[in-house]
C-alpha atoms as a PDB file:
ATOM      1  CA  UNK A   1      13.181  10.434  23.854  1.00  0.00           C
ATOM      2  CA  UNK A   2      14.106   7.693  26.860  1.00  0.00           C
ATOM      3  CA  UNK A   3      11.493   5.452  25.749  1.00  0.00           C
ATOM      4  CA  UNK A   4      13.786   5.213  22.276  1.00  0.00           C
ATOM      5  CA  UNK A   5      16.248   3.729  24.625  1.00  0.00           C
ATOM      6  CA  UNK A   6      13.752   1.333  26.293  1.00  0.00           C
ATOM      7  CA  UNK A   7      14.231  -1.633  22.760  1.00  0.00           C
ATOM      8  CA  UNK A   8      17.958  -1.351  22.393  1.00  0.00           C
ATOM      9  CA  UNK A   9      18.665  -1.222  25.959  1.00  0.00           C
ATOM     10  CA  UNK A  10      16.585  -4.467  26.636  1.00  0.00           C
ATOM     11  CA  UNK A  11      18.256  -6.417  23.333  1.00  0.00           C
ATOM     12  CA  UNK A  12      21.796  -5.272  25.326  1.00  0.00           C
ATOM     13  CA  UNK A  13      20.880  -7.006  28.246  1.00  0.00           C
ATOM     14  CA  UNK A  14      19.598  -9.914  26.800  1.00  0.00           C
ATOM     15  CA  UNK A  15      22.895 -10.604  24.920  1.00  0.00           C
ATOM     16  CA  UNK A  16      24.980 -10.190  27.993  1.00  0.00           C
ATOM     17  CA  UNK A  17      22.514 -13.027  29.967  1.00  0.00           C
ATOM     18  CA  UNK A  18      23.252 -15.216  26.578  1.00  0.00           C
ATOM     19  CA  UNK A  19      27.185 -14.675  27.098  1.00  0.00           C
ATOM     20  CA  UNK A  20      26.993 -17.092  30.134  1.00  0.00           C
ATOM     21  CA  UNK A  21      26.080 -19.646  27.435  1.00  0.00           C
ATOM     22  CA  UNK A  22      26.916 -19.417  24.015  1.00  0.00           C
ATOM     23  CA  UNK A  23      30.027 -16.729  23.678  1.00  0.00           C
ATOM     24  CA  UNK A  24      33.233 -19.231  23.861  1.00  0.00           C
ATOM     25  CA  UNK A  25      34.524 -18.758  20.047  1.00  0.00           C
ATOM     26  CA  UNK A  26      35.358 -21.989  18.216  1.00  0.00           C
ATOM     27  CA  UNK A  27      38.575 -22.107  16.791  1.00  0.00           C
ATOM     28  CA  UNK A  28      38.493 -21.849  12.867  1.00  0.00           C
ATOM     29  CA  UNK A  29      40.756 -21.541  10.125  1.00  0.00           C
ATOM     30  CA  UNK A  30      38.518 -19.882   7.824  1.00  0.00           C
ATOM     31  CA  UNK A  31      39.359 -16.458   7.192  1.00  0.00           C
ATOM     32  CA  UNK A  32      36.247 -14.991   5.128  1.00  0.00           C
ATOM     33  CA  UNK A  33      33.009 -13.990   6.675  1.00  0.00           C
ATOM     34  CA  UNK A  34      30.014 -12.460   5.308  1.00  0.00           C
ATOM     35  CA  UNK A  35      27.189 -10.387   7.646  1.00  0.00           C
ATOM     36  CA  UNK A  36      23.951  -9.564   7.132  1.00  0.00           C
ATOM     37  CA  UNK A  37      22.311  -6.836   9.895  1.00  0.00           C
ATOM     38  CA  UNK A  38      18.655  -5.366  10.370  1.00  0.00           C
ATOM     39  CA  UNK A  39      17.686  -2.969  13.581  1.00  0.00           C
ATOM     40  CA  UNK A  40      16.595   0.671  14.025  1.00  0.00           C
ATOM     41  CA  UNK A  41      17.967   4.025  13.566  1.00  0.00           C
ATOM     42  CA  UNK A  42      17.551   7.215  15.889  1.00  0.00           C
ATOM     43  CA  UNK A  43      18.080  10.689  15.121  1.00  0.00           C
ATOM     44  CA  UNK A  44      18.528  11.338  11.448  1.00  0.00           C
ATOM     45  CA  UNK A  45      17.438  14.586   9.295  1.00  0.00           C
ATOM     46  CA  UNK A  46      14.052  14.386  10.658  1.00  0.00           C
ATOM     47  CA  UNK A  47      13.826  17.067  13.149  1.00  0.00           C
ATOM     48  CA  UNK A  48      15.518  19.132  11.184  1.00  0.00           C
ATOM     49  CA  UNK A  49      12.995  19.231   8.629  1.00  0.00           C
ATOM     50  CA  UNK A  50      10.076  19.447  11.081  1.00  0.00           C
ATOM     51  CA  UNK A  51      11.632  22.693  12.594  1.00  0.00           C
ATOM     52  CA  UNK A  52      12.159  24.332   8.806  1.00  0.00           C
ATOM     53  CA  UNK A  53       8.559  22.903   8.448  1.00  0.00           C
ATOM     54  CA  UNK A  54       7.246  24.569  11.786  1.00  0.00           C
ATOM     55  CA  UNK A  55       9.697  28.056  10.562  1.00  0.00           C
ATOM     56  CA  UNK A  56       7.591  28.404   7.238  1.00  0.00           C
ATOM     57  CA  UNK A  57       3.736  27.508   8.191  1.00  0.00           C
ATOM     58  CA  UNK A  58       3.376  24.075   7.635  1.00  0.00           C
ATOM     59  CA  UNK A  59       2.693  23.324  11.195  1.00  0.00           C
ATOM     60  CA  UNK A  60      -1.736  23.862  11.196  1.00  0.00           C
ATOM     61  CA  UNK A  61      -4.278  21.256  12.940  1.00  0.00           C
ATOM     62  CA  UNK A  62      -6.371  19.541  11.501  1.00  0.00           C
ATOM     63  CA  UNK A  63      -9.141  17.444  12.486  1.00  0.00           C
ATOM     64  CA  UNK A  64      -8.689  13.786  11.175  1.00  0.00           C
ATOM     65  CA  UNK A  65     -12.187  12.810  10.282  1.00  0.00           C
ATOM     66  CA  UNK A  66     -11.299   8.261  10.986  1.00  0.00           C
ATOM     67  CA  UNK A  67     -10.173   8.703  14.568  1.00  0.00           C
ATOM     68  CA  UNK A  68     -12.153  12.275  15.419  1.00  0.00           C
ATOM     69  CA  UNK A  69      -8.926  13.093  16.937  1.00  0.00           C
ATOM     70  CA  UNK A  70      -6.716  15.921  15.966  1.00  0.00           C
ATOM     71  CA  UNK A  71      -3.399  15.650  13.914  1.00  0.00           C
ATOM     72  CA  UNK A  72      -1.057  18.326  15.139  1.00  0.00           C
ATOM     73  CA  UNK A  73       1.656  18.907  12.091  1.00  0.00           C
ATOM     74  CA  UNK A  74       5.010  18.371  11.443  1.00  0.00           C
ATOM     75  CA  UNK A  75       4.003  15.109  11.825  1.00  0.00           C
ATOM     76  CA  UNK A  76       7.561  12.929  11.637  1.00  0.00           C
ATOM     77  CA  UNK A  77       9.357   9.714  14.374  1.00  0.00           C
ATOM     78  CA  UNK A  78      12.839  10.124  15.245  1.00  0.00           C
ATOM     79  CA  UNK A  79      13.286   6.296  14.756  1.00  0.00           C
ATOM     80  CA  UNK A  80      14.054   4.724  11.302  1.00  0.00           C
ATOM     81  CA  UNK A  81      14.770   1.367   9.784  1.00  0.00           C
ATOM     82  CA  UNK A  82      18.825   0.064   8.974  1.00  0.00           C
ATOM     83  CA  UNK A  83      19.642  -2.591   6.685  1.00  0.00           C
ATOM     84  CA  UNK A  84      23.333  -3.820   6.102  1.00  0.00           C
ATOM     85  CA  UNK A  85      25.309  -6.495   4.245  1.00  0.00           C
ATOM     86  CA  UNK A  86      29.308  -6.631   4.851  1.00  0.00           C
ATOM     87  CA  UNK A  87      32.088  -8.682   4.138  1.00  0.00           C
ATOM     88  CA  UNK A  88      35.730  -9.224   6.234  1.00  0.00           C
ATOM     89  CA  UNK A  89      38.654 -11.256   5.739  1.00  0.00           C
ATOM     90  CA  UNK A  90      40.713 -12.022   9.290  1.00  0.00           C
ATOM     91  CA  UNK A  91      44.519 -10.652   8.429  1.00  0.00           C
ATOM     92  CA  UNK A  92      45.410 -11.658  12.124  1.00  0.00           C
ATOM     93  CA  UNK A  93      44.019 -13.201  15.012  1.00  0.00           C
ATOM     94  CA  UNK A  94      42.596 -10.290  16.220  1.00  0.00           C
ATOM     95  CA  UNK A  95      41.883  -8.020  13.037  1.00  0.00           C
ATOM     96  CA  UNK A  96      39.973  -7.710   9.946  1.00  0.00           C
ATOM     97  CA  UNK A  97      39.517  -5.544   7.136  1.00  0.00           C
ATOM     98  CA  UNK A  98      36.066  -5.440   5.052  1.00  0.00           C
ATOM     99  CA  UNK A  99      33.459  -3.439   3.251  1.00  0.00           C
ATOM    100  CA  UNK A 100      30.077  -2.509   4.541  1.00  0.00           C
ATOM    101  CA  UNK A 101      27.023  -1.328   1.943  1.00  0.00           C
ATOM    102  CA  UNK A 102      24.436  -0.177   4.526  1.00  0.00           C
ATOM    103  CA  UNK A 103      20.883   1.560   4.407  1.00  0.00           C
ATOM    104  CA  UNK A 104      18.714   3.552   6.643  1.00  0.00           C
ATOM    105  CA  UNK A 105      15.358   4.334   5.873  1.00  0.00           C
ATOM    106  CA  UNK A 106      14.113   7.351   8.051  1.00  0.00           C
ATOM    107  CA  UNK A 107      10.687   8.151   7.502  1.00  0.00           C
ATOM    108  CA  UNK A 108       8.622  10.889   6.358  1.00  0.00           C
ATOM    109  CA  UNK A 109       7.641  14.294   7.502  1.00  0.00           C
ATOM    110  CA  UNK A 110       4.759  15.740   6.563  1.00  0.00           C
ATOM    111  CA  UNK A 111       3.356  19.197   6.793  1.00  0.00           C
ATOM    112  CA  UNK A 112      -0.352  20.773   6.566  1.00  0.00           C
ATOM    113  CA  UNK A 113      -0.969  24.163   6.271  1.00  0.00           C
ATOM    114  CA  UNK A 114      -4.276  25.631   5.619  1.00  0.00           C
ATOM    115  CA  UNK A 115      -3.105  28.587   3.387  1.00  0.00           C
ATOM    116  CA  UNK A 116      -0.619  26.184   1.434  1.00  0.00           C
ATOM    117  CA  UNK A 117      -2.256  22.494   2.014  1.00  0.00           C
ATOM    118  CA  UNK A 118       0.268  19.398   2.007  1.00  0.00           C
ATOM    119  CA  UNK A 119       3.865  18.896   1.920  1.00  0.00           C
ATOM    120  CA  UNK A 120       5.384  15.616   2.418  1.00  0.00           C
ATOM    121  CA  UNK A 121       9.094  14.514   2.189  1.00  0.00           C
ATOM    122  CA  UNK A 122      11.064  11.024   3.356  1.00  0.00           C
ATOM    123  CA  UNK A 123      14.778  11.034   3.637  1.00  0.00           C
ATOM    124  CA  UNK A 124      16.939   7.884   3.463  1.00  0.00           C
ATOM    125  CA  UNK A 125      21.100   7.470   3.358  1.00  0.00           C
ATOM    126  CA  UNK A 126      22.926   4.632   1.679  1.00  0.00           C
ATOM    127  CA  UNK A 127      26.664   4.237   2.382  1.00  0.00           C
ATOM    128  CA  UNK A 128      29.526   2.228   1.165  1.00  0.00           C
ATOM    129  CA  UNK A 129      31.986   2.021   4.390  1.00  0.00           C
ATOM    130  CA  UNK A 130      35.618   0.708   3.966  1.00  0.00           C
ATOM    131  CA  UNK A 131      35.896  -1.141   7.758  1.00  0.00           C
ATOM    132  CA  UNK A 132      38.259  -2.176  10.364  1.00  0.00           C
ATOM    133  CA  UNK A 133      37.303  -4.978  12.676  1.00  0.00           C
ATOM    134  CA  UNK A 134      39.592  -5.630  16.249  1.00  0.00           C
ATOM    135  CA  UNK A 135      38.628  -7.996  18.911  1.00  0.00           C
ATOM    136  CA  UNK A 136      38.869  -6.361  22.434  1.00  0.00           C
ATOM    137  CA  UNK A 137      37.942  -9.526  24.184  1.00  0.00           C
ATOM    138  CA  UNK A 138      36.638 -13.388  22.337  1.00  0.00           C
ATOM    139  CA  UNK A 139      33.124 -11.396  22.526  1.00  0.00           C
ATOM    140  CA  UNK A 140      33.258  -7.987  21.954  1.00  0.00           C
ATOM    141  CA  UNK A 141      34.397  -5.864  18.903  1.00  0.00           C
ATOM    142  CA  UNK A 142      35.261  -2.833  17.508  1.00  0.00           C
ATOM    143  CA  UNK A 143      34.603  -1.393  14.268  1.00  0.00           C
ATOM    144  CA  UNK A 144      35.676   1.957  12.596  1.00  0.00           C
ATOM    145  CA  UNK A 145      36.071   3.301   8.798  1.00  0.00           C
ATOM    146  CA  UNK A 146      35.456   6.171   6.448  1.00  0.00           C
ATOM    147  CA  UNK A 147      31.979   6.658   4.873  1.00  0.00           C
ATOM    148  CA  UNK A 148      30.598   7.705   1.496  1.00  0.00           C
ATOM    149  CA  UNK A 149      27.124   8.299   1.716  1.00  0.00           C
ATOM    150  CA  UNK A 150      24.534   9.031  -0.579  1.00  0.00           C
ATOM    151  CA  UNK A 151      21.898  10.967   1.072  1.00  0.00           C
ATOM    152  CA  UNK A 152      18.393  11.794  -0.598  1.00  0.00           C
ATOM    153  CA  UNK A 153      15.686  13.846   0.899  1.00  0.00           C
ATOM    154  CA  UNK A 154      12.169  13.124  -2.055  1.00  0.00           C
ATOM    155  CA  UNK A 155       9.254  14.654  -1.832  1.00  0.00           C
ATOM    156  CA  UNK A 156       5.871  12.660  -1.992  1.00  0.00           C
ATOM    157  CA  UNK A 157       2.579  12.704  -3.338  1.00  0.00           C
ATOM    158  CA  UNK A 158      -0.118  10.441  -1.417  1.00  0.00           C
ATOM    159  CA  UNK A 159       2.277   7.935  -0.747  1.00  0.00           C
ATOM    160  CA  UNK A 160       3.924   8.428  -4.388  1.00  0.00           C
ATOM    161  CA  UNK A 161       7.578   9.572  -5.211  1.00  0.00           C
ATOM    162  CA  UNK A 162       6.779  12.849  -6.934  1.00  0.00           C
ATOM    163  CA  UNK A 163       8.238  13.605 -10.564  1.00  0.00           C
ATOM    164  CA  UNK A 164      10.247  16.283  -9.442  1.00  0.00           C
ATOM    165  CA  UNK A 165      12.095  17.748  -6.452  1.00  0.00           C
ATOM    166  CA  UNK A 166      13.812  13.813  -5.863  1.00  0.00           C
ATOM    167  CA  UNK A 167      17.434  15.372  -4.119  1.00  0.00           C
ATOM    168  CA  UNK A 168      20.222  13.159  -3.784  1.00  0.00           C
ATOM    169  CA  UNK A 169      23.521  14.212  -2.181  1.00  0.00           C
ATOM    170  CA  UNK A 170      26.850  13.145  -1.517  1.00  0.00           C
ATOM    171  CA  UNK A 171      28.686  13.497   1.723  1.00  0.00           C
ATOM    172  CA  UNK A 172      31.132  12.194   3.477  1.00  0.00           C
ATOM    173  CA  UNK A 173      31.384  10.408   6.990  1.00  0.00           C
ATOM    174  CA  UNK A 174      32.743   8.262   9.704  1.00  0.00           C
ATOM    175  CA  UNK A 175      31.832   5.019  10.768  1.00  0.00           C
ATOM    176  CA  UNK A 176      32.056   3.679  14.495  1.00  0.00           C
ATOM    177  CA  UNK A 177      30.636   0.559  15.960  1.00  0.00           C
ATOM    178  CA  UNK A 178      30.680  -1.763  18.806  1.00  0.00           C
ATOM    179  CA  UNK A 179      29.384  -5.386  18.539  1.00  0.00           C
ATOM    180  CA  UNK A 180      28.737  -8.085  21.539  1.00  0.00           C
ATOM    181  CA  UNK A 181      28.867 -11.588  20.184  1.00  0.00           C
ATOM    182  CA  UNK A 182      26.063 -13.836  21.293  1.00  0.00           C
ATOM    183  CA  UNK A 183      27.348 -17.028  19.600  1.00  0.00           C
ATOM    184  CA  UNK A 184      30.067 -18.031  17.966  1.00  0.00           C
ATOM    185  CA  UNK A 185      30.192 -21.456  16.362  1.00  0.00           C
ATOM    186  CA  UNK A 186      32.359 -23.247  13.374  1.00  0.00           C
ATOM    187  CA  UNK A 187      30.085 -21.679  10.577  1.00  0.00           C
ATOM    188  CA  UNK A 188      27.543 -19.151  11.477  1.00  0.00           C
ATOM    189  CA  UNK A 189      27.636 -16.572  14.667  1.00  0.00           C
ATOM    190  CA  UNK A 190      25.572 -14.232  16.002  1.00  0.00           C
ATOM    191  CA  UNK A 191      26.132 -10.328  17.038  1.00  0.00           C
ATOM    192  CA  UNK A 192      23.632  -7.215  18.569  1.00  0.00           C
ATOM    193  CA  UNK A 193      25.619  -3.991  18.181  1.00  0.00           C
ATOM    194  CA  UNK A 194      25.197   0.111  18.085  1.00  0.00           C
ATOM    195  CA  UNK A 195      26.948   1.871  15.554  1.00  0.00           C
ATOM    196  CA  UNK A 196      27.114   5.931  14.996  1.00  0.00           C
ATOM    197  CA  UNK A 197      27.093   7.537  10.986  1.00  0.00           C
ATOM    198  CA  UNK A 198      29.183  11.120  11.329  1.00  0.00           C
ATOM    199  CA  UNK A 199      28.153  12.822   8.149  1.00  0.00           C
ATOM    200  CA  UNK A 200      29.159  16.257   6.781  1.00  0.00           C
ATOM    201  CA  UNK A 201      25.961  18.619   6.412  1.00  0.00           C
ATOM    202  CA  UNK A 202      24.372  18.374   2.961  1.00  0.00           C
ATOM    203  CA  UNK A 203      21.574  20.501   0.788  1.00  0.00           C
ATOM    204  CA  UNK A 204      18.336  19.404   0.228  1.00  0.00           C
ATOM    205  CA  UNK A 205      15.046  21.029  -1.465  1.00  0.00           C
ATOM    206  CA  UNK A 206      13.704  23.701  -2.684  1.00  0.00           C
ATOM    207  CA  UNK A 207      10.656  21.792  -2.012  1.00  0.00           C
ATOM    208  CA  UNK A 208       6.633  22.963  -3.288  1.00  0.00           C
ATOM    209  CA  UNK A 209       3.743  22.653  -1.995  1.00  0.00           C
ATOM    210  CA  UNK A 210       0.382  23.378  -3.723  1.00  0.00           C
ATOM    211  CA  UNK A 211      -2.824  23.118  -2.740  1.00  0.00           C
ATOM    212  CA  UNK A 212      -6.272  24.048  -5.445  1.00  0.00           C
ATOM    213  CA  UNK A 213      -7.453  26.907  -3.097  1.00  0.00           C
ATOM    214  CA  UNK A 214      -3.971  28.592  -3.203  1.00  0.00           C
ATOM    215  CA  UNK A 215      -0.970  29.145  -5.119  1.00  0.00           C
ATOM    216  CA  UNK A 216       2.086  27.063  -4.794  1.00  0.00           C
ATOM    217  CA  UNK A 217       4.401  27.974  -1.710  1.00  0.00           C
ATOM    218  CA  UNK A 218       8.067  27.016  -1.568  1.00  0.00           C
ATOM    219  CA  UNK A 219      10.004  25.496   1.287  1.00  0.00           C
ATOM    220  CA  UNK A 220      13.597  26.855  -0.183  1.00  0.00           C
ATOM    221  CA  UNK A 221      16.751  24.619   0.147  1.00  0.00           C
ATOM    222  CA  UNK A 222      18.565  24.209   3.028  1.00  0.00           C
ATOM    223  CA  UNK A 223      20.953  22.551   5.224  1.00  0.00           C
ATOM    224  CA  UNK A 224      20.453  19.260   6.477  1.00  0.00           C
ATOM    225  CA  UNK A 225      22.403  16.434   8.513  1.00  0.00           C
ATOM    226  CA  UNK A 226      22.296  12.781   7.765  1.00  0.00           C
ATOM    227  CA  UNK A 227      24.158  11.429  10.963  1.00  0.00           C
ATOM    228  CA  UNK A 228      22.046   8.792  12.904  1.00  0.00           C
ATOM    229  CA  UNK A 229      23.135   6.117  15.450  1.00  0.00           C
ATOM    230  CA  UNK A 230      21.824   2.068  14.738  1.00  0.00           C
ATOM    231  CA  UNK A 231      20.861  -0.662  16.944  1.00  0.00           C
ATOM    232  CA  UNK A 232      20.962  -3.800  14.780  1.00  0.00           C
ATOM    233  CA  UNK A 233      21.041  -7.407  15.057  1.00  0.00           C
ATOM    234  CA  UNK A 234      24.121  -9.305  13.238  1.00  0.00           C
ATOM    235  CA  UNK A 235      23.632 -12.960  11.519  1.00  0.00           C
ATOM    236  CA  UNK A 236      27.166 -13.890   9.784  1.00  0.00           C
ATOM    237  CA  UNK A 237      28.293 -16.816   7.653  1.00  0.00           C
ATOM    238  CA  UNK A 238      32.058 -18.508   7.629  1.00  0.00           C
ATOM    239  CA  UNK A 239      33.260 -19.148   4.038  1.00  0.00           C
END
């Protein structure tokens, strides 16, 4: 898990060296801004699924016949994709109120058993966050609001959406984020932040499995949590 850390710890301490620089804000009077924010996600539903995999016998070897190597199943990354797009209006000098429509992608996990052959499912969340913006200092911010997600846990087929057993599930959550401003000029500006998704526990599945030399298995529903922390790197517009 540290080398996770290794990425967003070196983008953190490449926007502090950039502070000595390019963090003075320049006085505006416009009051409307507009971000748009890519970066990575950690944790997620992932594990989760490769334990219930692991639980119900989806966890086999199996030689991988490109590489001569072995692929030992659940095979799954605890690291994901986030995209975002929000919008704030400054009420005072120090706080804004906004909206934030944000996705994380989270991968797949995929399965192998021998007696029940492939099982593959990818998870993703899409929230809509009502947010709260306040400046602790000219270059770093705070960020907090109440979450609606949309979580979705779809089971695949050689890299195919299947028909069936496509989940989708509300829940809701909290919002928290901190933001360091790397520059800050009269119409664009420039932010690296974390942020942490608190959702409530949701139901996914059943999902099936079937293989030609057997008869289908089931993975039955269960419980699954969506919350995931971001790294993500913040280019913003002043309307």
């Amino acid at each position: 898990m540290k080398k996770h850390w290794k990425l967003p710890t070196v983008i953190l301490m490449l926007g502090c060296m950039m502070l000595t620089t390019s963090a003075q804000e320049i006085k505006s009077n416009k009051k409307l801004k507009i971000e748009f924010g890519m970066g990575l996600n950690f944790s997620g539903p992932q594990q989760q699924m490769g334990d219930l995999m692991k639980k119900y016998g989806y966890d086999d070897t199996q030689k991988n016949w490109f590489s001569k190597d072995y692929d030992y199943y659940p095979i799954y990354y605890n690291t994901g994709t986030n995209i975002h797009i929000s919008f704030c209006y400054r009420l005072a000098q120090k706080s804004k109120i906004g909206m934030m429509f944000n996705k994380s992608n989270f991968g797949e996990v995929s399965g192998y058993s021998s007696d029940y052959g492939y099982l593959d499912v990818r998870f993703k969340n899409v929230s809509v966050i009502p947010l709260y913006t306040y400046d602790l200092k000219e270059y770093l911010e705070i960020q907090v609001g109440p979450g609606l997600m949309i979580n979705s846990g779809n089971k695949y087929i050689t890299g195919s959406p299947a028909t069936n057993e496509q989940y989708s599930n509300f829940s809701l959550g909290l919002f928290t984020g901190l933001n360091l401003k790397i520059w800050d000029r009269s119409v664009t500006f420039g932010k690296i932040g974390m942020d942490y998704l608190l959702t409530a526990d949701c139901k996914m599945g059943p999902y099936t499995s079937e293989a030609f030399w057997s008869k289908s298995h089931i993975l039955p529903e269960s419980t699954f949590n969506f919350s995931h922390l971001n790294f993500v790197f913040v280019f913003g517009f002043k309307l």
